[in-house]
C-alpha atoms as a PDB file:
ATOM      1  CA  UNK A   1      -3.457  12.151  74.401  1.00  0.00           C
ATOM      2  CA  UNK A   2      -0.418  14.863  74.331  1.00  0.00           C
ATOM      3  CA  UNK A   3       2.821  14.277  75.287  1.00  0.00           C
ATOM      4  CA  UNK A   4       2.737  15.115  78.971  1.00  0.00           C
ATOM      5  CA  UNK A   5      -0.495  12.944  79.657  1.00  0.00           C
ATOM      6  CA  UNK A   6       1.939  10.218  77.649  1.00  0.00           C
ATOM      7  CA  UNK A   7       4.703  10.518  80.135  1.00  0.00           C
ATOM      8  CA  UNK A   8       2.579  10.582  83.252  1.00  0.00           C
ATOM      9  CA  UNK A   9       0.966   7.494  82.048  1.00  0.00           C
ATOM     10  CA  UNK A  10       2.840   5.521  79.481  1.00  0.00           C
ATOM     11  CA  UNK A  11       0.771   2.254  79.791  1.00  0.00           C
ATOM     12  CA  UNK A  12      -2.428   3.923  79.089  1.00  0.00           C
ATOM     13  CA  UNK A  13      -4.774   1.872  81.789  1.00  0.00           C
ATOM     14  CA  UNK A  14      -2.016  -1.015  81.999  1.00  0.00           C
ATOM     15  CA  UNK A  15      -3.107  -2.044  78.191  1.00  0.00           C
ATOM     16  CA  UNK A  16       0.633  -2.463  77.350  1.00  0.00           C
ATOM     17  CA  UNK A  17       1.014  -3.966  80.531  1.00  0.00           C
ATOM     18  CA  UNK A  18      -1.339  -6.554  79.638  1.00  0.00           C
ATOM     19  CA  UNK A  19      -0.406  -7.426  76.222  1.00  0.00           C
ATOM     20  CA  UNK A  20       3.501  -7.865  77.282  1.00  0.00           C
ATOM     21  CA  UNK A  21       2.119 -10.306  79.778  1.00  0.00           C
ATOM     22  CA  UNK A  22       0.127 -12.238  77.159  1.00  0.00           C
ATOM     23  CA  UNK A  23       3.337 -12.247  75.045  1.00  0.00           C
ATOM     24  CA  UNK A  24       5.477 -13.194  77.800  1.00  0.00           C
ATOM     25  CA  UNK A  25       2.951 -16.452  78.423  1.00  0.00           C
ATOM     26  CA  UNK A  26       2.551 -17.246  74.509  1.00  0.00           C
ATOM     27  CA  UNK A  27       6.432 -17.379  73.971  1.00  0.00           C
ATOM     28  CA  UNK A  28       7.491 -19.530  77.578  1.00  0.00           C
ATOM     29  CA  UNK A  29       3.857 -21.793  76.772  1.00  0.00           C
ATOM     30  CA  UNK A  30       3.746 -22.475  73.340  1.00  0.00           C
ATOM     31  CA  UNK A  31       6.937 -23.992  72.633  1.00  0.00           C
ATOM     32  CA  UNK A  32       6.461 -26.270  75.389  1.00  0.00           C
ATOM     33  CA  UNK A  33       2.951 -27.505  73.624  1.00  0.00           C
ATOM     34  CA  UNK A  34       3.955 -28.114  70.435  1.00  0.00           C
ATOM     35  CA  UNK A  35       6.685 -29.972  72.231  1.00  0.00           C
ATOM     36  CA  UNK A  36       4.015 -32.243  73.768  1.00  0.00           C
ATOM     37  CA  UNK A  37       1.974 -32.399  70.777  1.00  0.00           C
ATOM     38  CA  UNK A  38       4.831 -33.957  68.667  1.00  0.00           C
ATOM     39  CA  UNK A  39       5.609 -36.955  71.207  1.00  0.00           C
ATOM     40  CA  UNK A  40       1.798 -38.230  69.561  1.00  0.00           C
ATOM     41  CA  UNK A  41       3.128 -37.531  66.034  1.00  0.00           C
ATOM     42  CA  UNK A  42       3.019 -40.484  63.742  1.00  0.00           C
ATOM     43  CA  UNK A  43       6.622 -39.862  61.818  1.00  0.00           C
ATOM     44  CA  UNK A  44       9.981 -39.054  63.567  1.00  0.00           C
ATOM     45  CA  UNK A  45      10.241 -35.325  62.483  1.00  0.00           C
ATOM     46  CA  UNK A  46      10.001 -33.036  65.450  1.00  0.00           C
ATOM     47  CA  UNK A  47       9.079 -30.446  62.763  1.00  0.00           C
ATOM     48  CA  UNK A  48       6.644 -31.687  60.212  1.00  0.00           C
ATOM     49  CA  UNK A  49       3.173 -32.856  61.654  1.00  0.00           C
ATOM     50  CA  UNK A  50       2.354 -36.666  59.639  1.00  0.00           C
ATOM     51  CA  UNK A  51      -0.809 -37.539  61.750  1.00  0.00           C
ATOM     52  CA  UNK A  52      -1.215 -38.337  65.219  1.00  0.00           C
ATOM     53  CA  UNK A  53      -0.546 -41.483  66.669  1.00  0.00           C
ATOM     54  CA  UNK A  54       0.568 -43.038  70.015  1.00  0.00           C
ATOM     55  CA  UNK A  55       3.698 -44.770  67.962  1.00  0.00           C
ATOM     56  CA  UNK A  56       6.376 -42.780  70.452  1.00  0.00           C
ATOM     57  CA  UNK A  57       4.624 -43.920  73.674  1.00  0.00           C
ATOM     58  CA  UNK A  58       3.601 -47.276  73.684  1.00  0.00           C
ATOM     59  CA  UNK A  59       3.845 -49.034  69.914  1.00  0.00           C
ATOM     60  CA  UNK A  60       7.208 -48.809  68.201  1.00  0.00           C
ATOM     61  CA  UNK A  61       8.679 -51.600  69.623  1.00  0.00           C
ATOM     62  CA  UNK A  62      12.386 -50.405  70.009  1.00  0.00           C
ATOM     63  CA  UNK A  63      12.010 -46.399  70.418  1.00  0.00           C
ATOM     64  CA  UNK A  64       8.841 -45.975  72.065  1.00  0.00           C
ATOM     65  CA  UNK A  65       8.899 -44.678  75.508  1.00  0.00           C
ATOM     66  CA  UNK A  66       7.158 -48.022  76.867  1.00  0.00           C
ATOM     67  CA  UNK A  67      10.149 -50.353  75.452  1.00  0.00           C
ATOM     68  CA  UNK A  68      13.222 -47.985  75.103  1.00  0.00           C
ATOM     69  CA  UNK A  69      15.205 -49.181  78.369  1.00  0.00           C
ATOM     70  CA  UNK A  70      17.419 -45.905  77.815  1.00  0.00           C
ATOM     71  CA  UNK A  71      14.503 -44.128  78.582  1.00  0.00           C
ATOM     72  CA  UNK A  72      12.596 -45.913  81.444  1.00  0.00           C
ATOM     73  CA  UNK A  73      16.249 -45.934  82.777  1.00  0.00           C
ATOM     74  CA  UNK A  74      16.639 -42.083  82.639  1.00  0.00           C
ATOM     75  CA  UNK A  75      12.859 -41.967  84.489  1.00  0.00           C
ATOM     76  CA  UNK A  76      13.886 -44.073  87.167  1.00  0.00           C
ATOM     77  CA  UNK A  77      16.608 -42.702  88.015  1.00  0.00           C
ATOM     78  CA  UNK A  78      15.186 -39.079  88.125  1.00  0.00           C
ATOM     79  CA  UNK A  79      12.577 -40.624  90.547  1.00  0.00           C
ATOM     80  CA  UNK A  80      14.879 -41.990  92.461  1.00  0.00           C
ATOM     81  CA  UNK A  81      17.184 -38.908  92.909  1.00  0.00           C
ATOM     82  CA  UNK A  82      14.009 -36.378  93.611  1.00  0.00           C
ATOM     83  CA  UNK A  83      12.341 -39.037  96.197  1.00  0.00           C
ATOM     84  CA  UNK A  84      15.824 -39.849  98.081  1.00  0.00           C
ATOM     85  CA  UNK A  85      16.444 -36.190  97.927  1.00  0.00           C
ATOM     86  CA  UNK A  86      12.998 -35.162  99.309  1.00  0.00           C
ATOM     87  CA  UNK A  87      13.138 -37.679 101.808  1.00  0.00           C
ATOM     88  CA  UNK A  88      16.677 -36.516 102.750  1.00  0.00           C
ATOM     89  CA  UNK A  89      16.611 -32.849 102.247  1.00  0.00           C
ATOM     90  CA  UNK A  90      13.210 -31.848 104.257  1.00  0.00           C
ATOM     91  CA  UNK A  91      13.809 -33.332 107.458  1.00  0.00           C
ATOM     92  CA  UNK A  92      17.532 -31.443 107.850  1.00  0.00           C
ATOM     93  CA  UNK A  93      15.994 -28.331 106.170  1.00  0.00           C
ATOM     94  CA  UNK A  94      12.713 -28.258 109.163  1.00  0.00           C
ATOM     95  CA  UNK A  95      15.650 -28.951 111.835  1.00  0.00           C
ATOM     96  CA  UNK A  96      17.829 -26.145 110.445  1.00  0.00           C
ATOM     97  CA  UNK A  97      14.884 -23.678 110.008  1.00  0.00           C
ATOM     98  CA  UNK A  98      13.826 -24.577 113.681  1.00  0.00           C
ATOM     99  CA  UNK A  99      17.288 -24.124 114.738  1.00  0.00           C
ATOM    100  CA  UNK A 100      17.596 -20.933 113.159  1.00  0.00           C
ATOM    101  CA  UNK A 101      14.465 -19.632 114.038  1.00  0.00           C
ATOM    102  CA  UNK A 102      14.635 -19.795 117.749  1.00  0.00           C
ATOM    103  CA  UNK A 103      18.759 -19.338 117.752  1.00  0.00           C
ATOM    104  CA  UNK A 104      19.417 -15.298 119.389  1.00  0.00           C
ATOM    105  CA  UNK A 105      22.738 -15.937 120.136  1.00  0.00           C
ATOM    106  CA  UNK A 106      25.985 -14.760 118.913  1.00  0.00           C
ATOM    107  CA  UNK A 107      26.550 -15.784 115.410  1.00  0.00           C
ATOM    108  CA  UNK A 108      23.123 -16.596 114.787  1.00  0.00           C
ATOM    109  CA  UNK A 109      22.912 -13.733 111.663  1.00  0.00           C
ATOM    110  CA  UNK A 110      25.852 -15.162 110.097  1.00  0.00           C
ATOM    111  CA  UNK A 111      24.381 -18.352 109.961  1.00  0.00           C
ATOM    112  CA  UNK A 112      21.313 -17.293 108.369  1.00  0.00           C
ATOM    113  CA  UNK A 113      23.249 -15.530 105.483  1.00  0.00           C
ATOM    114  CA  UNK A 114      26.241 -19.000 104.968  1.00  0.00           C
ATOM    115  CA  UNK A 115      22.849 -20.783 104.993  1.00  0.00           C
ATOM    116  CA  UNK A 116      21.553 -19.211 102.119  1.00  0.00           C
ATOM    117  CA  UNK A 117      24.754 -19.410 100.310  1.00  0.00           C
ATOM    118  CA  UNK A 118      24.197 -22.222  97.910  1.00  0.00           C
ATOM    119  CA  UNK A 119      20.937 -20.090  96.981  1.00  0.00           C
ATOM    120  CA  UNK A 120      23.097 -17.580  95.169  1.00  0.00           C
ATOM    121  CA  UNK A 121      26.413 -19.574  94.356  1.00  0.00           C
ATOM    122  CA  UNK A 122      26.055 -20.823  90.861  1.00  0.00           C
ATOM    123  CA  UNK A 123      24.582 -24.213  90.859  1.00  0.00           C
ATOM    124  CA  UNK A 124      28.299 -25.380  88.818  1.00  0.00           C
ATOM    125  CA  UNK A 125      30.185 -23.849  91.057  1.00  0.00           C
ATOM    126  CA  UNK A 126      28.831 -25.877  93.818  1.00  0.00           C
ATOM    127  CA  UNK A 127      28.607 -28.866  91.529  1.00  0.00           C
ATOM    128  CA  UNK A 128      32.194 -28.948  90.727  1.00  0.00           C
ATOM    129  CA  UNK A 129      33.115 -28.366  94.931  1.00  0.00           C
ATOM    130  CA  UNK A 130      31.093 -31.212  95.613  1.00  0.00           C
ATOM    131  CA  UNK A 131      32.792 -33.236  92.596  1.00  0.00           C
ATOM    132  CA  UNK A 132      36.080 -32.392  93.888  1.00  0.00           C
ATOM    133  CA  UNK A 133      34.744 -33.081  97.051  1.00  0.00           C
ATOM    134  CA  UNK A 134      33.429 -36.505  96.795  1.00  0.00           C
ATOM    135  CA  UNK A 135      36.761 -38.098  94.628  1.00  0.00           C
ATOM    136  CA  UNK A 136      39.313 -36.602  96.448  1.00  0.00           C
ATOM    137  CA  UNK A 137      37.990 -36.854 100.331  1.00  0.00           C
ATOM    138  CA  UNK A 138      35.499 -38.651 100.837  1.00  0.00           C
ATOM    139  CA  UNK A 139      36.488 -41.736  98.975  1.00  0.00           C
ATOM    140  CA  UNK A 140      35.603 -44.486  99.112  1.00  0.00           C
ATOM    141  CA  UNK A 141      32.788 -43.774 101.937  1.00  0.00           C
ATOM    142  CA  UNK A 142      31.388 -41.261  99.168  1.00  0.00           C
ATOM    143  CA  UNK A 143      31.949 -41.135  95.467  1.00  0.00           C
ATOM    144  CA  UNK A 144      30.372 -39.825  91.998  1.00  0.00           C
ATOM    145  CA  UNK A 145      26.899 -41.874  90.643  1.00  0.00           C
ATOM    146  CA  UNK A 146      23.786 -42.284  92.159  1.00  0.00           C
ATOM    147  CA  UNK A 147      24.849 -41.716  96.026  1.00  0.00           C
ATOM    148  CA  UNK A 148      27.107 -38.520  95.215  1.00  0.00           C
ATOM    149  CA  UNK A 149      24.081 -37.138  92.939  1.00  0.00           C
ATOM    150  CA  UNK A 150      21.811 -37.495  96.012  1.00  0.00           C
ATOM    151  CA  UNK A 151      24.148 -35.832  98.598  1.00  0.00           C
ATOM    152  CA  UNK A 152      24.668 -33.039  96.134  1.00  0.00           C
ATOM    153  CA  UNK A 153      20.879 -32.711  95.564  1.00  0.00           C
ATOM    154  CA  UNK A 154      20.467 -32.546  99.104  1.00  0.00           C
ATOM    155  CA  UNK A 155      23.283 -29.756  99.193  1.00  0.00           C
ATOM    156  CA  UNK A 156      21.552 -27.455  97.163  1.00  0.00           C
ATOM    157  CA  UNK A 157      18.353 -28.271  98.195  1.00  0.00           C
ATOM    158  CA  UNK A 158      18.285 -27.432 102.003  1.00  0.00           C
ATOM    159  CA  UNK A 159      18.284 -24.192 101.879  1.00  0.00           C
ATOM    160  CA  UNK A 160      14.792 -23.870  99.608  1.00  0.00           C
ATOM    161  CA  UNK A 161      13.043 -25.917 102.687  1.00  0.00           C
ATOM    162  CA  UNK A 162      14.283 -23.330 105.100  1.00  0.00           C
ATOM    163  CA  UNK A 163      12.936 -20.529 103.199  1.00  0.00           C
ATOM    164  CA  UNK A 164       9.546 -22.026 103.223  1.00  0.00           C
ATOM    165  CA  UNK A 165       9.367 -22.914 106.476  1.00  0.00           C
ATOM    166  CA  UNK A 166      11.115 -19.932 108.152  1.00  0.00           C
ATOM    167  CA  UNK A 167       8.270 -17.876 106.904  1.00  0.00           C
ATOM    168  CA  UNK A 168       5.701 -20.112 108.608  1.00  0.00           C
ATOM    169  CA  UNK A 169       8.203 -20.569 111.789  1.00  0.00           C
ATOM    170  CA  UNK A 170       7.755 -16.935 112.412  1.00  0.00           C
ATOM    171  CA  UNK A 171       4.608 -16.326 111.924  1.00  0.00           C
ATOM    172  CA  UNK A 172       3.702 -18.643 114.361  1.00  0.00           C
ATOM    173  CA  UNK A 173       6.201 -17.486 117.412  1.00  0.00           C
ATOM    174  CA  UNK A 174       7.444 -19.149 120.164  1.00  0.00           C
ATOM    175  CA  UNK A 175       4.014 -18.172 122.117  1.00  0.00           C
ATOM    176  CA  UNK A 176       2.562 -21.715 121.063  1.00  0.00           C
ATOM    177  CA  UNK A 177       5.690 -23.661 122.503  1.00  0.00           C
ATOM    178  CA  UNK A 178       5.647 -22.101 125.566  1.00  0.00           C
ATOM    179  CA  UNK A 179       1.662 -22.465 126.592  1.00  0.00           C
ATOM    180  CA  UNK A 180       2.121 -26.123 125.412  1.00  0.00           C
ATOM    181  CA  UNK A 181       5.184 -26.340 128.341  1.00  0.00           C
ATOM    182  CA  UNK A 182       3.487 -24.036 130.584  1.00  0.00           C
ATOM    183  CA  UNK A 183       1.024 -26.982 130.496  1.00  0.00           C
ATOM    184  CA  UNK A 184       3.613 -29.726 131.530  1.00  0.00           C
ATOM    185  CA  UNK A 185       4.914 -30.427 128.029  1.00  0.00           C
ATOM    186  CA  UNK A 186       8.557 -31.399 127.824  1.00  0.00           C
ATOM    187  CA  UNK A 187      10.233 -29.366 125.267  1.00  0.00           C
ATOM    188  CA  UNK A 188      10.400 -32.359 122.553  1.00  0.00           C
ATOM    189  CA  UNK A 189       6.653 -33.023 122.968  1.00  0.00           C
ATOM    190  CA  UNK A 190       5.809 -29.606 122.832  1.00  0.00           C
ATOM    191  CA  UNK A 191       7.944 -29.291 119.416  1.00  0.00           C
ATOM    192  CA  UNK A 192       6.024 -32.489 118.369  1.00  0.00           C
ATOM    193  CA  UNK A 193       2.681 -32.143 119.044  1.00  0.00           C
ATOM    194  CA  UNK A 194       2.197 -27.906 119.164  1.00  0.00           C
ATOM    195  CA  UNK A 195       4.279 -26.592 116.949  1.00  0.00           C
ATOM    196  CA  UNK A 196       4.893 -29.513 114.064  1.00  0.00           C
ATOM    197  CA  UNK A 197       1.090 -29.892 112.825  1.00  0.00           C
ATOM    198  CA  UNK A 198       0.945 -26.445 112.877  1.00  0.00           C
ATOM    199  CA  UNK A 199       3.558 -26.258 110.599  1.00  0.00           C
ATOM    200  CA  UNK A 200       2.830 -29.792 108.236  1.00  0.00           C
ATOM    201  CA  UNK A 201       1.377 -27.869 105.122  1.00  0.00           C
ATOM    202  CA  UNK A 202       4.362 -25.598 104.723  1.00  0.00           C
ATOM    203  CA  UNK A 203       6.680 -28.732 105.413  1.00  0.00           C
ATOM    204  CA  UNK A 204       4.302 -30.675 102.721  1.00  0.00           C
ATOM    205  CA  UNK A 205       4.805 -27.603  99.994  1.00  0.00           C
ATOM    206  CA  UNK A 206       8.707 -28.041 101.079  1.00  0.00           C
ATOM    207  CA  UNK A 207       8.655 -32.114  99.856  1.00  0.00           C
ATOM    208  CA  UNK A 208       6.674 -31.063  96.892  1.00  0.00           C
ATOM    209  CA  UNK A 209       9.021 -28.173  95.926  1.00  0.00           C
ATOM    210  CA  UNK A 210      12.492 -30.587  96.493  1.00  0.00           C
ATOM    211  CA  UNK A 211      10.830 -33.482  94.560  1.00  0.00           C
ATOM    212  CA  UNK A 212      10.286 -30.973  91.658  1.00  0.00           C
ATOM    213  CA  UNK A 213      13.637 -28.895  91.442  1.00  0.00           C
ATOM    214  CA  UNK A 214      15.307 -32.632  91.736  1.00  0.00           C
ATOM    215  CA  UNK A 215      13.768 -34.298  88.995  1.00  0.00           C
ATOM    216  CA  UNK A 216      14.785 -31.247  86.963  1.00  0.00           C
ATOM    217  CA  UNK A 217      18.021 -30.603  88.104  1.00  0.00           C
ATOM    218  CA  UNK A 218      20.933 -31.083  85.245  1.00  0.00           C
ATOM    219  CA  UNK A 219      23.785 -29.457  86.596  1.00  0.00           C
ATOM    220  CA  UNK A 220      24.680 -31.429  89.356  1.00  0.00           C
ATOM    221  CA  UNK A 221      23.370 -34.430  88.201  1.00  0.00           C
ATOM    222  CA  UNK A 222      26.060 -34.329  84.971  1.00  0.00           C
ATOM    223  CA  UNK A 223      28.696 -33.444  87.047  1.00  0.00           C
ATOM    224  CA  UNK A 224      28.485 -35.904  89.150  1.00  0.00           C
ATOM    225  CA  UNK A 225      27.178 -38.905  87.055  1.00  0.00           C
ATOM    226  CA  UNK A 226      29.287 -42.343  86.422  1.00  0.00           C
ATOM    227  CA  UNK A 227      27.779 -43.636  83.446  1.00  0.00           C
ATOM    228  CA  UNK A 228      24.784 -44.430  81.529  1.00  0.00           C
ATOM    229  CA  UNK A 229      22.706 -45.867  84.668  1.00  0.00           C
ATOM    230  CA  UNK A 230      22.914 -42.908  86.090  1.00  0.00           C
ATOM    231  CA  UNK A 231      21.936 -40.522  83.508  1.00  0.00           C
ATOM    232  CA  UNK A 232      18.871 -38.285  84.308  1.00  0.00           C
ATOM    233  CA  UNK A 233      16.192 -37.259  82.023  1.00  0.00           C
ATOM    234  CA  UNK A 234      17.614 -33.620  81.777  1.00  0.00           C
ATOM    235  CA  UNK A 235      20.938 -35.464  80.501  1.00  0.00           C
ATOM    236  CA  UNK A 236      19.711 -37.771  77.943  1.00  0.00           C
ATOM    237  CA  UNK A 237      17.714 -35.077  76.503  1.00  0.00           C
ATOM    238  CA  UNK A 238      20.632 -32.839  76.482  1.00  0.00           C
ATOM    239  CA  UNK A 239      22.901 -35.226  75.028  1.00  0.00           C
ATOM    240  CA  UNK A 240      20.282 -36.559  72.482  1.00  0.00           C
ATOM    241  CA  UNK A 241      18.123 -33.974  71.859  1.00  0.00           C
ATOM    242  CA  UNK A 242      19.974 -32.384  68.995  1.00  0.00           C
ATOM    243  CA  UNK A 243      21.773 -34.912  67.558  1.00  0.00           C
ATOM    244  CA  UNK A 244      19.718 -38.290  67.793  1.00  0.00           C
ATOM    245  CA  UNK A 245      15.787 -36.621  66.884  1.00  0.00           C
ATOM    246  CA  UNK A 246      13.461 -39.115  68.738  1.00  0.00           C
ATOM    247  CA  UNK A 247       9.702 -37.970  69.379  1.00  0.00           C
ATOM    248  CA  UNK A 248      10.016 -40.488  72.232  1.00  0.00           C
ATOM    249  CA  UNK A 249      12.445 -37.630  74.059  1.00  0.00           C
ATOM    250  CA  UNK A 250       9.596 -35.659  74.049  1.00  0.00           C
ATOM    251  CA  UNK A 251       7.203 -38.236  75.131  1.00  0.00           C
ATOM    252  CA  UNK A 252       9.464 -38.598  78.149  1.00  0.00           C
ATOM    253  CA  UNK A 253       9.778 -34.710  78.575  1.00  0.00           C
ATOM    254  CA  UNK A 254       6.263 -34.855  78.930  1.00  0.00           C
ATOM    255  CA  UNK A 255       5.990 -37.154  81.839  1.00  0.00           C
ATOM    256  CA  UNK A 256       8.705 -35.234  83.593  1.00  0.00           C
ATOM    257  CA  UNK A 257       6.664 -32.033  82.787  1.00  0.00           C
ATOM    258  CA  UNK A 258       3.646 -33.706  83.733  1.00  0.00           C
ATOM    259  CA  UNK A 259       5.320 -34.579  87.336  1.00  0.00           C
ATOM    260  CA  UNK A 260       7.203 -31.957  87.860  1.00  0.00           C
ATOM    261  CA  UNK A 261       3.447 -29.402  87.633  1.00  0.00           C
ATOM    262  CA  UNK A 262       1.932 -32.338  89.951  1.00  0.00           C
ATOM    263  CA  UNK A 263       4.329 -31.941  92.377  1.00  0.00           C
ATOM    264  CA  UNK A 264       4.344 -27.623  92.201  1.00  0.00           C
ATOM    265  CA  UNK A 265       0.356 -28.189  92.253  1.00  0.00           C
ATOM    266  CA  UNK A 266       0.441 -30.244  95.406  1.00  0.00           C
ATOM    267  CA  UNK A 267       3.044 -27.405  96.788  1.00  0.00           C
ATOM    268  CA  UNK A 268       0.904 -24.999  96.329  1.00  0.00           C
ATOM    269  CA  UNK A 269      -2.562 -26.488  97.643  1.00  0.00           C
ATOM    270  CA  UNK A 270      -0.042 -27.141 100.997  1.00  0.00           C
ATOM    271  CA  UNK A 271       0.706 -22.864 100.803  1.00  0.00           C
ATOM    272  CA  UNK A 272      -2.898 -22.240 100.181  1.00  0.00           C
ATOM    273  CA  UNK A 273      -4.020 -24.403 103.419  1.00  0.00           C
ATOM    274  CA  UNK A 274      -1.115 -22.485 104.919  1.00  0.00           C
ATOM    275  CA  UNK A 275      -2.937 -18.812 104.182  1.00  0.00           C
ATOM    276  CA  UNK A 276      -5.930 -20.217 104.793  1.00  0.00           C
ATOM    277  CA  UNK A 277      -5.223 -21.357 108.278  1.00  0.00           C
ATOM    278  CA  UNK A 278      -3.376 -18.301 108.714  1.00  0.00           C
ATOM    279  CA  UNK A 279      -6.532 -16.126 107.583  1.00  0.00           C
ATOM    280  CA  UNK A 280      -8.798 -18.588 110.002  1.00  0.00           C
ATOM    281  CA  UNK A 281      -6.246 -17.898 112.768  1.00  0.00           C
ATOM    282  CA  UNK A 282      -6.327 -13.975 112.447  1.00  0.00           C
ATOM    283  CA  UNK A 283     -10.266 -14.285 112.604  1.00  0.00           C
ATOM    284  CA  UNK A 284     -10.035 -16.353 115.536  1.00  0.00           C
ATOM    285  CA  UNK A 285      -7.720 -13.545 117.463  1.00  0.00           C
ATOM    286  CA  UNK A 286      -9.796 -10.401 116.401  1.00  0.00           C
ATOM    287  CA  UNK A 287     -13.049 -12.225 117.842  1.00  0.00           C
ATOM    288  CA  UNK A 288     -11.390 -12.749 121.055  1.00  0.00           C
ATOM    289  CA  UNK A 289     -10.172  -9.495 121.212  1.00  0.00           C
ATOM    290  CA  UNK A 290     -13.729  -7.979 120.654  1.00  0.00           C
ATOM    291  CA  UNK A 291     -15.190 -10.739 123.497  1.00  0.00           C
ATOM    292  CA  UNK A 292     -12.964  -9.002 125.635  1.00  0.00           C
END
């Protein structure tokens, strides 16, 4: 190959392309395995293999993951912050992305872009407003631990359930509303029972989505934490996870992980039935079409 054929094609048949891809996978992947095959190692290094063994999950009976109360503590609360904020979050975000959807009116395009705001304002930056926020005004209805991580959660997380579902929201159109209240439907019922199922996988990959950025969220969850009952599994690994070496860390790092591809699995079966419905829907038209 000369040097012009080089410069018209300097992947050669995407080869290069390939191999930076299998690069890219080996060095974000294979850190994160030998990770998860220490938690089973039979010593406490985190570097030196001594034997498998289940001693950091269920058998010492101080450190392991099944009796370390520092640890179940961390889980719980992580749970507890991603569920409250899924079960917070999704709901306002499938108003809002209604609400912005059908909204024409003046100031509607500003809206869209402040509502995407805490999408590109540094997650500390928000952190520390709502921080300020929630010990200087809204005390003592609202204040740091477990209530002001939720409601900062829930800040950030809006906006990600409006992008999903503003995709869906317009590829639907207002068509479907308005045969359901050409029929009789009152406006509410024709939200409800038209539009709504129409829409429940891409509001399913929302919850799933929420759930997972929550549980791994560390940012807002330091900032605004109160003590040790409210520390996160992001935080105790951060604070411990250089200077107290425990294989149980990454026992626990492993259920997170574990969770955290459950929930981006279920998110994306909920996208897929999306397509799929979308690709059933598109059939459906182009056969009417020809019948006519």
């Amino acid at each position: 190959m000369n040097v012009q054929e080089l410069i018209a094609n300097p992947w050669r048949k995407h080869r290069f392309l390939s191999l930076w891809t299998w690069v890219y996978l080996a060095w974000a992947i294979v850190p994160v395995v030998i990770a998860i095959g220490f938690s089973f190692n039979a010593g406490r290094s985190r570097s030196v293999w001594q034997g498998a063994s289940l001693q950091w999950w269920i058998h010492d009976p101080d450190l392991s993951l099944l009796h370390n109360p520092v640890l179940g503590s961390a889980i719980r609360q992580s749970l507890v912050l991603g569920v409250a904020t899924m079960a917070i979050a999704t709901p306002i975000g499938v108003a809002l992305a209604l609400g912005l959807a059908r909204w024409h009116g003046r100031g509607s395009g500003a809206s869209n872009y402040l509502m995407l705001l805490p999408l590109v304002t540094p997650e500390i930056v928000l952190a520390t407003g709502i921080f300020f926020t929630l010990t200087h005004l809204t005390k003592p209805f609202l204040e740091p631990g477990t209530i002001g991580q939720i409601v900062g959660h829930v800040t950030w997380s809006i906006p990600y359930v409006v992008v999903v579902l503003r995709g869906r929201i317009f590829g639907v159109g207002p068509e479907l509303e308005e045969a359901a209240m050409d029929l009789g439907a009152p406006p509410l019922q024709a939200l409800r029972r038209a539009l709504l199922p129409i829409l429940s996988p891409a509001i399913f990959a929302a919850f799933m989505i929420v759930f997972a950025l929550s549980i791994d969220d560390f940012v807002t969850s330091q900032f605004l934490s109160t003590g040790s009952y409210t520390q996160t599994v992001p935080m105790l690994i951060y604070s411990s996870g250089r200077t107290a070496p425990n294989p149980a860390l990454n026992a626990t790092a492993t259920v997170m992980l574990v969770i955290s591809l459950g929930a981006i699995g279920l998110a994306g079966l909920g996208m897929k039935i999306v397509s799929r419905r979308r690709g059933m829907e598109s059939e459906t038209a182009d056969v009417a079409r020809f019948q006519l």
